[in-house]
N, C-alpha and C. Protein backbone atom coordinates (compact mmCIF):
# COMPACT_ATOMS: atom_id res chain seq x y z
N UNK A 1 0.84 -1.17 0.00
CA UNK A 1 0.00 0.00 0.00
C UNK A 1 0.89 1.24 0.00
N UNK A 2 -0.01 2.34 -0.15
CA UNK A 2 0.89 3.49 -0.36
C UNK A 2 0.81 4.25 1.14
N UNK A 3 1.62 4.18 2.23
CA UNK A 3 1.13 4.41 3.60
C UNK A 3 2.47 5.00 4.00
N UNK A 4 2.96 6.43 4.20
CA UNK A 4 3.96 6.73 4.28
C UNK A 4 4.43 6.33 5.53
N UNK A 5 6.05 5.82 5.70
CA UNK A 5 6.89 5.02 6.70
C UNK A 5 6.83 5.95 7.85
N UNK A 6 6.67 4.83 9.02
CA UNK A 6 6.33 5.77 10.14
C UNK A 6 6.75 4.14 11.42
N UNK A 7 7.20 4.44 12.82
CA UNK A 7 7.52 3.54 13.43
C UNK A 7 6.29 2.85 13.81
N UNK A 8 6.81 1.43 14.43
CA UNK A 8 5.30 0.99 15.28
C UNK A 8 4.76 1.83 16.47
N UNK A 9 5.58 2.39 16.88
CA UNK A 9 5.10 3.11 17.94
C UNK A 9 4.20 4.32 17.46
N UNK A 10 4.95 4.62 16.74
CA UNK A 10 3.60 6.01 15.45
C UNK A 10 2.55 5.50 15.08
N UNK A 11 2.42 4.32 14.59
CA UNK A 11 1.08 3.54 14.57
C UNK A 11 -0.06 3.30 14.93
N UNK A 12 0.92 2.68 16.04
CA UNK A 12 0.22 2.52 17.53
C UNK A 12 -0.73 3.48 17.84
N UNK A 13 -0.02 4.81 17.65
CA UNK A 13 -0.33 6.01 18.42
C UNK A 13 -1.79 6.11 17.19
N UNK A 14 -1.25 6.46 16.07
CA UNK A 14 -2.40 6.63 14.92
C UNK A 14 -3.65 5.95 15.32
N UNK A 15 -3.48 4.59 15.69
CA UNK A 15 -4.26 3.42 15.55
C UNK A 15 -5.52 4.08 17.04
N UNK A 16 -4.47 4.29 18.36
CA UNK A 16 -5.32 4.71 19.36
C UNK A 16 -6.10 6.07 18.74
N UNK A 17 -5.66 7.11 18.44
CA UNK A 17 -6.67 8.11 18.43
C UNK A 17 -7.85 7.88 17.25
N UNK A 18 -7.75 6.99 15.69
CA UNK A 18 -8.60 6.47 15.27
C UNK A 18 -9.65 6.11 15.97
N UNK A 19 -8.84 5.04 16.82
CA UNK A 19 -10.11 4.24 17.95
C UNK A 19 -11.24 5.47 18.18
N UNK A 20 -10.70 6.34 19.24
CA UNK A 20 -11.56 7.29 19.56
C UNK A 20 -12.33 7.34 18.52
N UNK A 21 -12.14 7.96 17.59
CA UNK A 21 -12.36 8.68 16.73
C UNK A 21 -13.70 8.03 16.06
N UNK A 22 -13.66 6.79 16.10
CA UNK A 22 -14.62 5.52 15.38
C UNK A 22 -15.58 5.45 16.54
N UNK A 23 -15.25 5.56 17.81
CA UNK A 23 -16.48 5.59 18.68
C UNK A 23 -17.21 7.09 18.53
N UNK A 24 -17.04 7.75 17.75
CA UNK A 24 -18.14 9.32 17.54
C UNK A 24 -18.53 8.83 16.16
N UNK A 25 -17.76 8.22 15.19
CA UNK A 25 -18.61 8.28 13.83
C UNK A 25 -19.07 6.72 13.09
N UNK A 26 -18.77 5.79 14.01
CA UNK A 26 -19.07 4.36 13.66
C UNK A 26 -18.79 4.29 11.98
N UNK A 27 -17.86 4.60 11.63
CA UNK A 27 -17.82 4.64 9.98
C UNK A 27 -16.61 4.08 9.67
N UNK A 28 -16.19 4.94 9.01
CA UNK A 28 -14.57 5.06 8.63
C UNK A 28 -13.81 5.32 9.93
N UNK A 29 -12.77 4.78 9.14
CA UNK A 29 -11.38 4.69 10.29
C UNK A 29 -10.45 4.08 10.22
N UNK A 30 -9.64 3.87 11.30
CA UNK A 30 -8.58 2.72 11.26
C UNK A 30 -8.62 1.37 12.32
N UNK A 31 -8.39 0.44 12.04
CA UNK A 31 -8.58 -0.83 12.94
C UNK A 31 -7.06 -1.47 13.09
N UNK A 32 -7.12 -1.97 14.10
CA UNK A 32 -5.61 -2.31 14.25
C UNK A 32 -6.08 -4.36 14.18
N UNK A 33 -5.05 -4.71 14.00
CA UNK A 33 -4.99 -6.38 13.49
C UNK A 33 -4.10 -6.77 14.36
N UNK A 34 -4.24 -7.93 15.36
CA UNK A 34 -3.39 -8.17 16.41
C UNK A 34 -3.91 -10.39 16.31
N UNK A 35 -2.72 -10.39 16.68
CA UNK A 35 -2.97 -11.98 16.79
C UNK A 35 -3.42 -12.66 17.72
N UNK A 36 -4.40 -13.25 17.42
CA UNK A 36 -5.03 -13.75 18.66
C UNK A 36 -4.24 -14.60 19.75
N UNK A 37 -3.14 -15.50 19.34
CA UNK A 37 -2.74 -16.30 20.17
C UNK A 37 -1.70 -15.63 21.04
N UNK A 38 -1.44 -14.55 20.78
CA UNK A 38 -0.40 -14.00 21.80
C UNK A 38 -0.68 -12.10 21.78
N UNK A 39 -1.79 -11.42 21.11
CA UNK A 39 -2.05 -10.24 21.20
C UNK A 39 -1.11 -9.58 20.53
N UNK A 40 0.08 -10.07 19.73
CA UNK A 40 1.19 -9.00 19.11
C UNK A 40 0.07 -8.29 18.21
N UNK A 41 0.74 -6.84 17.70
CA UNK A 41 -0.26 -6.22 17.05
C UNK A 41 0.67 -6.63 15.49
N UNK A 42 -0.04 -7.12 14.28
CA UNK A 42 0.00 -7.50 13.65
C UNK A 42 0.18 -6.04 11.97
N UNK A 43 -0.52 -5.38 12.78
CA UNK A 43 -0.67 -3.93 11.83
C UNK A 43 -1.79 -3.30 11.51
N UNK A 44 -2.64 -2.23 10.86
CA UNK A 44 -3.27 -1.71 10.78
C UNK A 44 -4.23 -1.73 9.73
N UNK A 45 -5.20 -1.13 9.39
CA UNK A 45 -5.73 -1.00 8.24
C UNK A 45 -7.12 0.03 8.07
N UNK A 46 -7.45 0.65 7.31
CA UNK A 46 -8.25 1.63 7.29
C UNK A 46 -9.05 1.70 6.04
N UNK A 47 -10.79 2.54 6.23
CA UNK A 47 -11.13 2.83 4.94
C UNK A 47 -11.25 4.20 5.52
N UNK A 48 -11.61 5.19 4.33
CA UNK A 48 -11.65 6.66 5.00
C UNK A 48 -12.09 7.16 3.56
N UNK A 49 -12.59 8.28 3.62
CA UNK A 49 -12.82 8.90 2.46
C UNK A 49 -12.01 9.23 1.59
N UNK A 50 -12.45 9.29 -0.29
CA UNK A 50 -11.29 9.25 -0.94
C UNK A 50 -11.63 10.64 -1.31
N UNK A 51 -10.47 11.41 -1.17
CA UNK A 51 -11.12 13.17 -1.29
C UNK A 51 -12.03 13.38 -1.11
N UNK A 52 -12.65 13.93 -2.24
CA UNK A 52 -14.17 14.51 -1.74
C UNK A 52 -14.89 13.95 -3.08
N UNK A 53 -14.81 12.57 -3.67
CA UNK A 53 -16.01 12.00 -4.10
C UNK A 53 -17.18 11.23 -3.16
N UNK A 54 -18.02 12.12 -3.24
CA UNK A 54 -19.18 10.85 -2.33
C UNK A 54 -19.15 9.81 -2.45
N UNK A 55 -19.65 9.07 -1.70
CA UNK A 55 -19.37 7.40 -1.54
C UNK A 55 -18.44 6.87 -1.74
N UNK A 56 -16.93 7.42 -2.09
CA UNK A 56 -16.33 6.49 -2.28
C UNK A 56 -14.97 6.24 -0.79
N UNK A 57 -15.10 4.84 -0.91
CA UNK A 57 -13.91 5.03 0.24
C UNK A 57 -12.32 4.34 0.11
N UNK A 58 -11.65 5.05 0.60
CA UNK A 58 -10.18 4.07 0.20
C UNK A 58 -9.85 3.24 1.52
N UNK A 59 -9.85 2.09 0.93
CA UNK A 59 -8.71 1.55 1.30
C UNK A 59 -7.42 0.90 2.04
N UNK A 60 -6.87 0.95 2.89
CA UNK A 60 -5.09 1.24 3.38
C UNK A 60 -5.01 0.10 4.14
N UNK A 61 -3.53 -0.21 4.10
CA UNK A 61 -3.20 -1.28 5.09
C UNK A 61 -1.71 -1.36 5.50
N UNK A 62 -1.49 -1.83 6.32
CA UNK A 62 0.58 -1.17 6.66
C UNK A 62 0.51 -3.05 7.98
N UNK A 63 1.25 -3.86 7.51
CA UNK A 63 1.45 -4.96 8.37
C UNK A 63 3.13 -5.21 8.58
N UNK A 64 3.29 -5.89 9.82
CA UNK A 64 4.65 -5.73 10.54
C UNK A 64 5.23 -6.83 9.46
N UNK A 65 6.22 -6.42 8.75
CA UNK A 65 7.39 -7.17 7.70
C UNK A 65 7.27 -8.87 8.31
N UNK A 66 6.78 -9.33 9.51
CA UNK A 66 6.94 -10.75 9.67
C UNK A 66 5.33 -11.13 9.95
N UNK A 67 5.14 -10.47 9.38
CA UNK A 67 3.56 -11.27 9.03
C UNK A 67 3.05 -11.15 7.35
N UNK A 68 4.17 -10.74 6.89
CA UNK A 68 3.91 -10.51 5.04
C UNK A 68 3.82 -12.09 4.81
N UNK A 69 2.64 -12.35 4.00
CA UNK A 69 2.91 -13.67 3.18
C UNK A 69 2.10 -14.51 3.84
N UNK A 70 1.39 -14.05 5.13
CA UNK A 70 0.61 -15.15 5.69
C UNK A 70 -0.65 -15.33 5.36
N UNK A 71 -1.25 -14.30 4.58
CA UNK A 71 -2.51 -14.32 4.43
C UNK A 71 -3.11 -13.67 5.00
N UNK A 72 -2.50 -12.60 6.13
CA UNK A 72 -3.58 -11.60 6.40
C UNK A 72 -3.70 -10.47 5.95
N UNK A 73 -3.32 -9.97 5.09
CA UNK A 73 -3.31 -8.70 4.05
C UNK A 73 -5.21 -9.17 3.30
N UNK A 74 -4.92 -10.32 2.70
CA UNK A 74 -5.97 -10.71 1.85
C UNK A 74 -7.35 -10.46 2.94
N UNK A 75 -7.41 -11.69 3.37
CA UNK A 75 -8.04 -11.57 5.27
C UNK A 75 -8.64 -10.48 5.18
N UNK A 76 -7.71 -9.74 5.63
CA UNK A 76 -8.41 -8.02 5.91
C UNK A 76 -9.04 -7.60 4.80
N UNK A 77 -8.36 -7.47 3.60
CA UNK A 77 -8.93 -6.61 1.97
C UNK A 77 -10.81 -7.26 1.96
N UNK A 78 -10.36 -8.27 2.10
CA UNK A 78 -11.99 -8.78 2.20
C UNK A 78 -12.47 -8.34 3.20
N UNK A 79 -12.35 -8.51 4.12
CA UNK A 79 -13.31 -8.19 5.08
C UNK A 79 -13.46 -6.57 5.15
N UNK A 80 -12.32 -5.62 4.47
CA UNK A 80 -12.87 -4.01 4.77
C UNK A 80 -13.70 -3.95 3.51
N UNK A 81 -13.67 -4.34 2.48
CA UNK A 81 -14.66 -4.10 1.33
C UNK A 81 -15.67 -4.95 1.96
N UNK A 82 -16.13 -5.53 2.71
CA UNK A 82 -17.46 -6.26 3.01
C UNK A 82 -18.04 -5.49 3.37
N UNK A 83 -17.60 -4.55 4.42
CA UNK A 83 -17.56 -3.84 5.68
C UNK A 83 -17.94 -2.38 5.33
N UNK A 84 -17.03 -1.93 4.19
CA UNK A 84 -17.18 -0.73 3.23
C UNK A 84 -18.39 -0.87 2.61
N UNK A 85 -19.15 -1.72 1.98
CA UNK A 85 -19.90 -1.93 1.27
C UNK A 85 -21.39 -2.15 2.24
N UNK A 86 -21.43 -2.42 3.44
CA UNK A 86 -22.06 -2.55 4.14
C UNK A 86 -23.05 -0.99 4.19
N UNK A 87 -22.07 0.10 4.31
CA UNK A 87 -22.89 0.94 4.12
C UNK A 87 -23.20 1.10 3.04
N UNK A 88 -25.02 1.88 3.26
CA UNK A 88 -26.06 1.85 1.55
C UNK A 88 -25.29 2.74 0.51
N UNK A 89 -24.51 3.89 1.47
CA UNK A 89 -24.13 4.88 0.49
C UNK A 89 -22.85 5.10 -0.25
N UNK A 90 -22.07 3.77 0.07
CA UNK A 90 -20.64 3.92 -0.83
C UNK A 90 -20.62 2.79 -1.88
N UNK A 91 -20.06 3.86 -3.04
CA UNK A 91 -20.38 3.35 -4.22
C UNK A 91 -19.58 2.92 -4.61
N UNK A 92 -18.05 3.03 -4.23
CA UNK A 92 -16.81 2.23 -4.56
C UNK A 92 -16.35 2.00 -3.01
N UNK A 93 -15.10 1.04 -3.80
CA UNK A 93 -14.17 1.55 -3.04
C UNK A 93 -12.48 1.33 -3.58
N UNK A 94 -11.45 2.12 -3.38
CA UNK A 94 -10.56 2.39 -4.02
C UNK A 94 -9.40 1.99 -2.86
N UNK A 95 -8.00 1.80 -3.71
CA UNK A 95 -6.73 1.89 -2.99
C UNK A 95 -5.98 1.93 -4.09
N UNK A 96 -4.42 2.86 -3.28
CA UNK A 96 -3.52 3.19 -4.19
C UNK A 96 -1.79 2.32 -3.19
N UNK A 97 -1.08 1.82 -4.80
CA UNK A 97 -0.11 1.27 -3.62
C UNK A 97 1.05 2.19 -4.80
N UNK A 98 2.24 1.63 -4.25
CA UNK A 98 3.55 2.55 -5.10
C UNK A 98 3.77 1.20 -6.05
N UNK A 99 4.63 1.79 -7.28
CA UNK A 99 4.16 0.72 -8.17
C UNK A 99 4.92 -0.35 -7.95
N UNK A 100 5.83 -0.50 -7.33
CA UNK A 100 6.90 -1.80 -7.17
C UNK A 100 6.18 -2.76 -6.05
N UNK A 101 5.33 -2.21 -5.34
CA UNK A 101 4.30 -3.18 -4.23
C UNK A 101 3.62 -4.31 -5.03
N UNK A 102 3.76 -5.10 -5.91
CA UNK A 102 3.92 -5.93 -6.85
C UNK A 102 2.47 -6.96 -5.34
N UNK A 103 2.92 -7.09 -4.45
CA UNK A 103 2.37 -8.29 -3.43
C UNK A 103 0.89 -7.33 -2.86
N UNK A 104 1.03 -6.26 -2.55
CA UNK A 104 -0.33 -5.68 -2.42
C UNK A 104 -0.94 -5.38 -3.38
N UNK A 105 -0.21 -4.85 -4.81
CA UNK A 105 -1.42 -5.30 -5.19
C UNK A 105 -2.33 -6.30 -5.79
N UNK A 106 -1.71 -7.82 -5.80
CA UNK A 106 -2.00 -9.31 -5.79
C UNK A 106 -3.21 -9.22 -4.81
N UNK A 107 -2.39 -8.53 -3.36
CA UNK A 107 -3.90 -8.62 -2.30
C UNK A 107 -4.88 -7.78 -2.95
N UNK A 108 -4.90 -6.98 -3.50
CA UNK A 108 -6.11 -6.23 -4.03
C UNK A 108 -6.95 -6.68 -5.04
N UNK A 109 -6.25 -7.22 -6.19
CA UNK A 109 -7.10 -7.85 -6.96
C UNK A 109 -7.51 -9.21 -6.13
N UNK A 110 -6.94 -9.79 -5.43
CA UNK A 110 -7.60 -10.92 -4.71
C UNK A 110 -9.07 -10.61 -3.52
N UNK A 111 -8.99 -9.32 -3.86
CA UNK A 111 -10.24 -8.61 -2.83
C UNK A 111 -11.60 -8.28 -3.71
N UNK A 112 -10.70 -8.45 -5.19
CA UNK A 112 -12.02 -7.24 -6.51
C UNK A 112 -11.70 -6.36 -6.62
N UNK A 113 -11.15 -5.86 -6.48
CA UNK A 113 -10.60 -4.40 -6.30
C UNK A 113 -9.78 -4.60 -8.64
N UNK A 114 -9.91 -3.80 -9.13
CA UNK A 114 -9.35 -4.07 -10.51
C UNK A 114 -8.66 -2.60 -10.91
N UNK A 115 -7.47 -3.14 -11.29
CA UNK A 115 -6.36 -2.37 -11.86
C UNK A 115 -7.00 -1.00 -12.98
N UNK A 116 -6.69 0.07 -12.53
CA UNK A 116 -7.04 1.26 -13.54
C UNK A 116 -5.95 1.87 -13.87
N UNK A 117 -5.90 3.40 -14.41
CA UNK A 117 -4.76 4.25 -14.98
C UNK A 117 -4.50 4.80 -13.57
N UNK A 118 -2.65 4.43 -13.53
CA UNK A 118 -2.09 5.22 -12.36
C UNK A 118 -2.75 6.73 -11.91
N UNK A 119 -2.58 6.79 -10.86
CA UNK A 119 -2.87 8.06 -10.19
C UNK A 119 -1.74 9.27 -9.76
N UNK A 120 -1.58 10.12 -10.04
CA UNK A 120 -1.00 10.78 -9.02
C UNK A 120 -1.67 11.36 -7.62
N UNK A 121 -0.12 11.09 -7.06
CA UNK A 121 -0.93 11.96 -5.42
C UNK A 121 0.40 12.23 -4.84
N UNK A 122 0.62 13.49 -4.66
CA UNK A 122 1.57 14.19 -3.87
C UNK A 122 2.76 14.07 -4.33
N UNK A 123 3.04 14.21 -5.95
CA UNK A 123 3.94 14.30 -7.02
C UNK A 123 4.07 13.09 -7.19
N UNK A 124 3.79 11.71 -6.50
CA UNK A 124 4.29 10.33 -7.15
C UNK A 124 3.39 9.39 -8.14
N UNK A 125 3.65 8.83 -8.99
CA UNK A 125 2.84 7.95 -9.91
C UNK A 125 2.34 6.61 -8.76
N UNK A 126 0.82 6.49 -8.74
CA UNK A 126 0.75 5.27 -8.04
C UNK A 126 0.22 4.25 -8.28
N UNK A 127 -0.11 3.49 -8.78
CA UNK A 127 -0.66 2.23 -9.13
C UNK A 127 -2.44 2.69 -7.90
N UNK A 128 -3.20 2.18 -9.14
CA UNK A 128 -5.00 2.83 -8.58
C UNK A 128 -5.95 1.52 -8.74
N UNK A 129 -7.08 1.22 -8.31
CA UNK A 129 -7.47 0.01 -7.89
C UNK A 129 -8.69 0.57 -7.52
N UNK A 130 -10.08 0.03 -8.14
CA UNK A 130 -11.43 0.39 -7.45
C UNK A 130 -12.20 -0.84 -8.03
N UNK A 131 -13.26 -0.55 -7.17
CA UNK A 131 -14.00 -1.78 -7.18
C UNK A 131 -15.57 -1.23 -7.05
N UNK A 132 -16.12 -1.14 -7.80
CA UNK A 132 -17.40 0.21 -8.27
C UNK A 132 -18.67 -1.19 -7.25
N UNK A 133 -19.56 -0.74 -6.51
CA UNK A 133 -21.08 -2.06 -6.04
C UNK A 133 -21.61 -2.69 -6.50
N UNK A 134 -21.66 -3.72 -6.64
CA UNK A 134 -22.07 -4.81 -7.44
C UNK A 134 -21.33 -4.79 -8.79
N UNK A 135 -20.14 -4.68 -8.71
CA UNK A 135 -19.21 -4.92 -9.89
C UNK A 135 -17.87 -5.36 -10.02
């Protein structure tokens, strides 16, 4: 994903004030992914609005380098587009990764999510991905 580098402890921190943040708007946000058998936090993931098109939401996910490859990238992609889609009023939903993320975006098309014309955002070319309701 395209999620600029930041420590676990920055995360962390992101991840807690989200929390809050999801108990005032039950919507969008960020959710943190932790393993059940021992509580390590596993990494994050979020949908949130994509600028200012209505209904549509992006996206995001950032997991700790030793949980790549296990299957919970996918895991999650499904379950936030279930989740995204849950509400009546979003009509996509989108994510952008950098283009060498070759493995996210495998997880994305493995979610529905289908390859479009790169995007820019904040001078970089990014590899773009939406997945329009019932399509």
């Amino acid at each position: 994903m395209y999620i600029p580098k930041r420590s676990r402890e920055e995360r962390i921190g992101i991840f807690n004030k989200a929390l809050a943040q999801y108990a005032v708007t039950k919507s969008s946000g960020i959710w943190g992914i932790f393993n059940k058998a021992d509580g390590d936090f596993i990494g994050s993931c979020l949908l949130r609005p994509f600028y200012d098109e209505q209904g549509v939401l992006e996206l995001g996910y950032s997991l700790e380098r030793k949980y790549w490859g296990a299957g919970f990238a996918t895991e999650m992609a499904l379950a936030m587009v279930d989740y995204g889609f849950s509400a009546e009023d979003t009509s996509a939903i989108v994510a952008v990764t950098i283009l060498e993320n070759i493995g996210s975006q495998r997880v994305l098309e493995k979610a529905g999510l289908k390859r479009l014309d790169n995007l820019l955002r904040d001078g970089e070319e990014l590899a773009y991905f939406k997945l329009q309701r019932n399509g």
